[in-house]
Protein backbone atom coordinates (compact mmCIF):
# COMPACT_ATOMS: atom_id res chain seq x y z
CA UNK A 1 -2.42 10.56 27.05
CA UNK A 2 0.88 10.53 25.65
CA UNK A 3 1.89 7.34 27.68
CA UNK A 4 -0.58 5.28 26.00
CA UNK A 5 0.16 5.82 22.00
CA UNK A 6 3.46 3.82 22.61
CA UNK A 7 1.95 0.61 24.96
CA UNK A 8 -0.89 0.64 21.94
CA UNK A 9 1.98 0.83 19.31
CA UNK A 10 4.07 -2.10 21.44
CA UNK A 11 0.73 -4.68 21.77
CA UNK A 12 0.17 -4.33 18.30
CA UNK A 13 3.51 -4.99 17.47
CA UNK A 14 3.51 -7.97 19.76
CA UNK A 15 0.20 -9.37 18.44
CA UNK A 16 1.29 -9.08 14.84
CA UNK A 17 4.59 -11.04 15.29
CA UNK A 18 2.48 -13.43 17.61
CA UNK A 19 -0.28 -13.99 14.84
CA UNK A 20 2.50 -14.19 11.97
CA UNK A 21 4.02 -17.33 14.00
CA UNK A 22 1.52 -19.06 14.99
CA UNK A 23 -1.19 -18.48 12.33
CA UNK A 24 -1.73 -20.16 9.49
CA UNK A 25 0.88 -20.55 6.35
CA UNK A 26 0.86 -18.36 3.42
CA UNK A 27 3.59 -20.26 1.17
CA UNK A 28 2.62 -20.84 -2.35
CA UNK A 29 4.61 -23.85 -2.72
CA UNK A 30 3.44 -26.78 -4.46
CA UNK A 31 3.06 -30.08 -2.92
CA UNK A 32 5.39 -32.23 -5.36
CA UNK A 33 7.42 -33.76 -2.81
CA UNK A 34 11.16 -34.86 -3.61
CA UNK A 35 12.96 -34.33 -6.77
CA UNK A 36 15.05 -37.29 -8.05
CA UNK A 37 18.47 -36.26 -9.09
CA UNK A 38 18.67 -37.09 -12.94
CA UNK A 39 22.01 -35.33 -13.83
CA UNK A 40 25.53 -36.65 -14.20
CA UNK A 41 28.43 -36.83 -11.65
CA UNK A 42 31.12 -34.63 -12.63
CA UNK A 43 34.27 -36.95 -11.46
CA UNK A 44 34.16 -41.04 -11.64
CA UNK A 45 33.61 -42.55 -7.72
CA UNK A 46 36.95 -44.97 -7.45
């Protein structure tokens, strides 16, 4: 019974990286798109 602790340990490891992939996203981000720059160059372009 000892053998089998580690191959359940291994498939859950393997599921859990599997599900963390391919499942869906948890980002919080918000959905602003892109930023304009609005600042100033620090050196004149020639």
């Amino acid at each position: 019974m000892n053998f089998i602790k580690p191959v359940k340990q291994a498939a859950q490891y393997v599921s859990e990286a599997f599900l963390r992939i391919f499942g869906p996203t948890d980002d919080s981000y918000p959905n602003v798109g892109v930023q304009p720059f609005e600042g100033r160059p620090n050196k004149k372009s020639a």
